[in-house]
Protein backbone atom coordinates (compact mmCIF):
# COMPACT_ATOMS: atom_id res chain seq x y z
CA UNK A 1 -30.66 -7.55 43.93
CA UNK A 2 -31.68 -10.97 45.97
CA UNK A 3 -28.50 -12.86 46.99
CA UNK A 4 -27.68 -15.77 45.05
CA UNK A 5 -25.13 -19.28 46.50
CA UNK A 6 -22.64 -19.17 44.02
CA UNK A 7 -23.04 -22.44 43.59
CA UNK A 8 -26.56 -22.40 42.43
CA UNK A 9 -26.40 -22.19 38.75
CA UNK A 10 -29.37 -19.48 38.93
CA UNK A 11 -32.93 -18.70 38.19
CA UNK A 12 -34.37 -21.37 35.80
CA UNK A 13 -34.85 -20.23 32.55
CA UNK A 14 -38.14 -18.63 30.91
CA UNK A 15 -39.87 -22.08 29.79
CA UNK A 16 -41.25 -19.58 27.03
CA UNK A 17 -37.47 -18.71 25.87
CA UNK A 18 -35.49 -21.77 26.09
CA UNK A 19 -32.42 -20.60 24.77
CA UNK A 20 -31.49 -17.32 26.54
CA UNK A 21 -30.50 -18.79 30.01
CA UNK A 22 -28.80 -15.10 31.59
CA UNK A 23 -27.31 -15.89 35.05
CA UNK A 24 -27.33 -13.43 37.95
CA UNK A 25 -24.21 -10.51 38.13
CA UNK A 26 -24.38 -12.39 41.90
CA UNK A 27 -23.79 -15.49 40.32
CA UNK A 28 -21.12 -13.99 38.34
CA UNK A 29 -19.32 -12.59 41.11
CA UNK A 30 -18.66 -15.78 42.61
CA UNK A 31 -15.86 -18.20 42.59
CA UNK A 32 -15.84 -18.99 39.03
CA UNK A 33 -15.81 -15.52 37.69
CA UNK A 34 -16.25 -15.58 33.84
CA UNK A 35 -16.59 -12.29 31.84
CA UNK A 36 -19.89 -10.24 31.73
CA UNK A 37 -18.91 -9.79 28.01
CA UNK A 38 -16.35 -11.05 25.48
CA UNK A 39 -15.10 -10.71 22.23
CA UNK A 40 -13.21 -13.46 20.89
CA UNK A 41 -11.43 -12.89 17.10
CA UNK A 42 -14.00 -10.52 15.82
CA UNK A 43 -13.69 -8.83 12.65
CA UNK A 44 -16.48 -6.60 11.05
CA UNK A 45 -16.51 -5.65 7.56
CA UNK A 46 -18.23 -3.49 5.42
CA UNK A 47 -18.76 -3.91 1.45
CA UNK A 48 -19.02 -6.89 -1.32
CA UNK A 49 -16.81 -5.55 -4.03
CA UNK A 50 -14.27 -3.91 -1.86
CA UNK A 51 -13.97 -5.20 2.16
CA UNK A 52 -13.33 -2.54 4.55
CA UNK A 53 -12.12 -3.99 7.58
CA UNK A 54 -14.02 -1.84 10.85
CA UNK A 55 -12.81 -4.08 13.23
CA UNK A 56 -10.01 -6.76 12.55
CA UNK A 57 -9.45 -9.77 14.57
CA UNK A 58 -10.62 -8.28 18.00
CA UNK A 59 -10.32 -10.16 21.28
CA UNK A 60 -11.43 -8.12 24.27
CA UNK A 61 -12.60 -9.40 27.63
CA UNK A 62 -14.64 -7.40 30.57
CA UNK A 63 -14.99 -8.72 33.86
CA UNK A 64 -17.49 -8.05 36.60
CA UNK A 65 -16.31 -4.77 38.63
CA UNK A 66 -14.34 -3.33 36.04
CA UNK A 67 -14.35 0.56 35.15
CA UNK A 68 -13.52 1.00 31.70
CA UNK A 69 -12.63 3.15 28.85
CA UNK A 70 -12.23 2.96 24.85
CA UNK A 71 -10.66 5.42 23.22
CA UNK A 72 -9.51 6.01 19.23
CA UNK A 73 -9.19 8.85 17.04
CA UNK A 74 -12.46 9.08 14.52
CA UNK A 75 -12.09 5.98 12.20
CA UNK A 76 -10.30 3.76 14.90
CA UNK A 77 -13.08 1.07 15.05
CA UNK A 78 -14.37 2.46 18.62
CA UNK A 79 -18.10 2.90 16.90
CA UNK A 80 -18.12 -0.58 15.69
CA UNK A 81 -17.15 -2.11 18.89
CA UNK A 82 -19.82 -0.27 20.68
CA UNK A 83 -22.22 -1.81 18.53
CA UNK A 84 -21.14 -5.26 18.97
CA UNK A 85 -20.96 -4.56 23.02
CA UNK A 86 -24.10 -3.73 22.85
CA UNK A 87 -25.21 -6.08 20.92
CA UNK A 88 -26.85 -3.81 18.22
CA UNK A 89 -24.46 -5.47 15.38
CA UNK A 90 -22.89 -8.69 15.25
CA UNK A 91 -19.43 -9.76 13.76
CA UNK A 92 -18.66 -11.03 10.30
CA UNK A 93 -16.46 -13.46 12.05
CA UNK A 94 -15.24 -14.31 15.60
CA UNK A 95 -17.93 -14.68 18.43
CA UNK A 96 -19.36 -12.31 20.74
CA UNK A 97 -20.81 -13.24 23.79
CA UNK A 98 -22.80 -11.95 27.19
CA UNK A 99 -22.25 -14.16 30.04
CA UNK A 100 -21.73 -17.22 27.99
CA UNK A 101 -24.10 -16.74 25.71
CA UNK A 102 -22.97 -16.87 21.91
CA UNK A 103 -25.58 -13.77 20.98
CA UNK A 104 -25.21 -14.62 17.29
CA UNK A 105 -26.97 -18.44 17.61
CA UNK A 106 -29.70 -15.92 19.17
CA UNK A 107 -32.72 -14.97 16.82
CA UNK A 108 -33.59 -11.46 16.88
CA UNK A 109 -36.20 -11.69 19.64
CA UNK A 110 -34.37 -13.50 22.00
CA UNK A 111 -30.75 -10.88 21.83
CA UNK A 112 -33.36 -8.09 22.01
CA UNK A 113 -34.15 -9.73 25.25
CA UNK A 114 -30.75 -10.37 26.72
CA UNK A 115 -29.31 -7.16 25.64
CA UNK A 116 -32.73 -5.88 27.57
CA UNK A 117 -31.52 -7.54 30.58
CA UNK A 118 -27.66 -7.02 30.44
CA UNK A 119 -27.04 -3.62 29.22
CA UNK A 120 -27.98 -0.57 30.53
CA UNK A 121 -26.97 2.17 27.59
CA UNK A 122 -25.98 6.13 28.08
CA UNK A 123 -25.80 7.87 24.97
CA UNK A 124 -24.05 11.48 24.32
CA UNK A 125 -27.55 12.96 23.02
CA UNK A 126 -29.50 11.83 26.33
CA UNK A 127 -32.42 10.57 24.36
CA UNK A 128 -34.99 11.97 26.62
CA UNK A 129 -38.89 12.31 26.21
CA UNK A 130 -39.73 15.84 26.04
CA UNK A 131 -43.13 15.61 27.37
CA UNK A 132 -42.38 12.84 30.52
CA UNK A 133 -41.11 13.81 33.75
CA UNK A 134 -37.65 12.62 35.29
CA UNK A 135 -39.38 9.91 36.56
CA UNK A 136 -41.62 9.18 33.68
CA UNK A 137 -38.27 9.10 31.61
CA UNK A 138 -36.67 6.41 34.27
CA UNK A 139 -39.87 3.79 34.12
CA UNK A 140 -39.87 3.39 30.57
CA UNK A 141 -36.92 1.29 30.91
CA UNK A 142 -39.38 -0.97 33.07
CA UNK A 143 -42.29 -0.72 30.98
CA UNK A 144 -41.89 -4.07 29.00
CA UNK A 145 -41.22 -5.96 32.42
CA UNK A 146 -43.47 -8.11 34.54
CA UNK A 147 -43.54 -5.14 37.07
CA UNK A 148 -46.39 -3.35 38.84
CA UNK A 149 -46.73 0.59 38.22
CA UNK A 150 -46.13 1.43 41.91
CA UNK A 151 -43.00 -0.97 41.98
CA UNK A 152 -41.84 0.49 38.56
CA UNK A 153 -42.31 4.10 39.96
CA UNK A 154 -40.89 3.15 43.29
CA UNK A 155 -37.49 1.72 41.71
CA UNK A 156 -37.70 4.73 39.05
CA UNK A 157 -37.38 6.87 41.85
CA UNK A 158 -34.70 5.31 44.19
CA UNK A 159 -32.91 5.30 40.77
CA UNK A 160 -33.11 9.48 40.59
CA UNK A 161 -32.70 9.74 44.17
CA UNK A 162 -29.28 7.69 44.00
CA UNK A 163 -28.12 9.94 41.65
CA UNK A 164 -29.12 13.12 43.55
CA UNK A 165 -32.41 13.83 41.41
CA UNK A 166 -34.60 12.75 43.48
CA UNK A 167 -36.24 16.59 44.57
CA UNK A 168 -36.06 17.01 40.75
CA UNK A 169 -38.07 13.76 39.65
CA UNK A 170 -41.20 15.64 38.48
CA UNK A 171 -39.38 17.98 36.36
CA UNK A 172 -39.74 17.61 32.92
CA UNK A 173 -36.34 17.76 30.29
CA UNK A 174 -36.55 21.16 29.15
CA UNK A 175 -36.84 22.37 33.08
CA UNK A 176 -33.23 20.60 33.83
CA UNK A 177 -29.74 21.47 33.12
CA UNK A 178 -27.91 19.81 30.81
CA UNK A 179 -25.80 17.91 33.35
CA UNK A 180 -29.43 16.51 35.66
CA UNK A 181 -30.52 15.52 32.23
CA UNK A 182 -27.48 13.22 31.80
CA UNK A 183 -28.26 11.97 35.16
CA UNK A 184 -31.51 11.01 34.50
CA UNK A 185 -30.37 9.36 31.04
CA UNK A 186 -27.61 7.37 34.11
CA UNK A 187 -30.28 6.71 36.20
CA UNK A 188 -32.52 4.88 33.40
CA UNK A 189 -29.98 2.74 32.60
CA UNK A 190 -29.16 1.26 36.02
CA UNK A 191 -32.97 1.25 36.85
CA UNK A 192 -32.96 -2.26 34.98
CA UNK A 193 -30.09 -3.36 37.10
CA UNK A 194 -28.20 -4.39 34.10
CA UNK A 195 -24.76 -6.20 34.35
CA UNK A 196 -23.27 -3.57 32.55
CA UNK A 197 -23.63 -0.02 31.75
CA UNK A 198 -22.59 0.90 28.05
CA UNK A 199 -22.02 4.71 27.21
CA UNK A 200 -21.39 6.48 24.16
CA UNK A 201 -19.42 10.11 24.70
CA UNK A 202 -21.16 10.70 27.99
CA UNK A 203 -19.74 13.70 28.28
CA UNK A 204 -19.58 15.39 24.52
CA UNK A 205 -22.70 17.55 25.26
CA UNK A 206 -21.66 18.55 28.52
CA UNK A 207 -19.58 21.76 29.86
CA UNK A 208 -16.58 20.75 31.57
CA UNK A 209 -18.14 21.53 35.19
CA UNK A 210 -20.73 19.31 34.64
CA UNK A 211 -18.86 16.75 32.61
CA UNK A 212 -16.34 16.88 35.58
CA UNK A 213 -19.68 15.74 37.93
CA UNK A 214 -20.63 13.24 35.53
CA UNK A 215 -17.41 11.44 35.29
CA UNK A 216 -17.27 11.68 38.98
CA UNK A 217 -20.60 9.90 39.10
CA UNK A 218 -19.64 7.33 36.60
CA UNK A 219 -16.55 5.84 38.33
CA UNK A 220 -19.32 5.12 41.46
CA UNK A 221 -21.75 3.01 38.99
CA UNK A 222 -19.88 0.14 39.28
CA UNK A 223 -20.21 -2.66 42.04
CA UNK A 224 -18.45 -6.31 42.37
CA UNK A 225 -21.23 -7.52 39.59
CA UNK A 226 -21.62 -4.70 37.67
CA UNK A 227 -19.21 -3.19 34.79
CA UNK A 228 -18.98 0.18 33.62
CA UNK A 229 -17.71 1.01 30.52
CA UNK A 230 -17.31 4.67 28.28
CA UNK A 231 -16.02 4.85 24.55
CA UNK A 232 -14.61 8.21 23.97
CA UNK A 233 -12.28 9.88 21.84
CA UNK A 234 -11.36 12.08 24.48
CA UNK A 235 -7.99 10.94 26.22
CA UNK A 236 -8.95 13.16 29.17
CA UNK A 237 -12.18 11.25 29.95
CA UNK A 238 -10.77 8.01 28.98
CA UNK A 239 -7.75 8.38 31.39
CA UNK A 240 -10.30 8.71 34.30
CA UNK A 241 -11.18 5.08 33.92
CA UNK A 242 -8.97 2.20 35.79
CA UNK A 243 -8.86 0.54 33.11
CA UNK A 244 -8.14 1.90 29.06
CA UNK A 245 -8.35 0.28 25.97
CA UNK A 246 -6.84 2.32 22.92
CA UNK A 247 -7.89 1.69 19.33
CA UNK A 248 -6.81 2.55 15.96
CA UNK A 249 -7.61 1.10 12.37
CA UNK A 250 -9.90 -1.32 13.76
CA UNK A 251 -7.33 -2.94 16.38
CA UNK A 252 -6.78 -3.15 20.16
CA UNK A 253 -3.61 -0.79 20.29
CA UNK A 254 -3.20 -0.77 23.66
CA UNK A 255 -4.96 -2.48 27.15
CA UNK A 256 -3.54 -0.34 30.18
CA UNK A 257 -5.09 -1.13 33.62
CA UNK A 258 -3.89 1.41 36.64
CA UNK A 259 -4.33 0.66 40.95
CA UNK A 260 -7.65 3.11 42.07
């Protein structure tokens, strides 16, 4: 990632999408650190005749750097949140927004493309293509991206090989364990070099040994730019993250922060 004066407001927008205008994680990093992502009074609800409040009046902030957990019992509001993190929903009130951008004054189009560039996602079914290799699984995160095929399979591969796959790379899902298939789901989602990485019960289809690894592996992902951040409803994998948000009926509960 180039290095950016932090008092350069950044690269100049697409002059084919005005509106999206996404600023470096460099630039972020800076003096004036504002959040990578923010909720501000969100509420999400569900029904016409009879409302049923997911999330209720929801203010949540997460900074560049930070290692994070949610946590809630099934029913807590954790699955709604994750949607409007990652931008797959948006509130029914209250404002969401991705380093300063408001994503609902977005058309469809243009938060597909910021969430492209700002999110990195990790899901608990890893969501791999049977038939591709490791590698083939890691450039289709770069596919849609102004990038030649022997950059794409160049940064594919630094991506397995940071993550200890890189000996693997040509190995196709059904030829890995478990655990080096979660890996290569981790290593597709920082291939993009996103500002943060998003993860839905990254461990739930893991044994505890590899889970264990995982975890491990997780709480390097972040840098100064970069957030990481796991919703779980396992208190033992939430408690491994510096920071812990606990939910329950669609409310913050508790926001506990503890020294690495």
């Amino acid at each position: 990632m180039s290095t950016q004066d932090p008092a350069d407001p950044g690269p100049s927008p697409d002059p084919g999408d005005p509106t999206v205008q996404l600023p470096t994680a460099t630039g972020l990093a800076g003096p004036a650190v504002q959040p990578l992502l923010e909720l501000e009074g969100v509420s999400r609800v569900y029904g016409e005749e009879v409302e049923i409040y997911a999330l209720s009046d929801v203010s949540l902030q997460i900074m560049p750097g930070e290692f994070m957990s949610i946590v809630g019992p099934s029913g807590s509001g954790k699955s709604t949140m994750l949607g409007l993190l990652g931008v797959l929903d948006l509130p029914t009130s209250g404002t969401v927004r991705i380093a300063g951008q408001d994503v609902s004054a977005l058309d469809d189009p243009k938060r597909s493309r910021l969430r492209g560039q700002s999110i990195g996602f990790v899901f608990q079914q890893f969501h791999l293509i049977p038939h591709l290799s490791a590698l083939g699984n890691v450039e289709t995160a770069l596919l849609y991206r102004d990038i030649r095929p022997r950059e794409r399979r160049q940064r594919a591969f630094e991506a397995l090989d940071q993550l200890g796959l890189g000996a693997r790379a040509d190995h196709r899902p059904v030829q890995m364990s478990g655990g080096e298939q979660q890996r290569v789901a981790l290593a597709r989602a920082i291939v993009t070099e996103p500002l943060m990485i998003l993860a839905d019960e990254p461990t739930g289809a893991l044994d505890s040994a590899n889970a264990a690894h995982v975890l491990e592996i997780f709480a390097g992902l972040g840098t100064p730019e970069r957030a990481v951040v796991m919703v779980t409803h396992d208190p033992t994998v939430a408690d491994t993250a510096l920071r812990k948000v606990s939910m329950r009926d669609g409310r913050i509960v508790a926001d506990e922060r503890r020294v690495a």
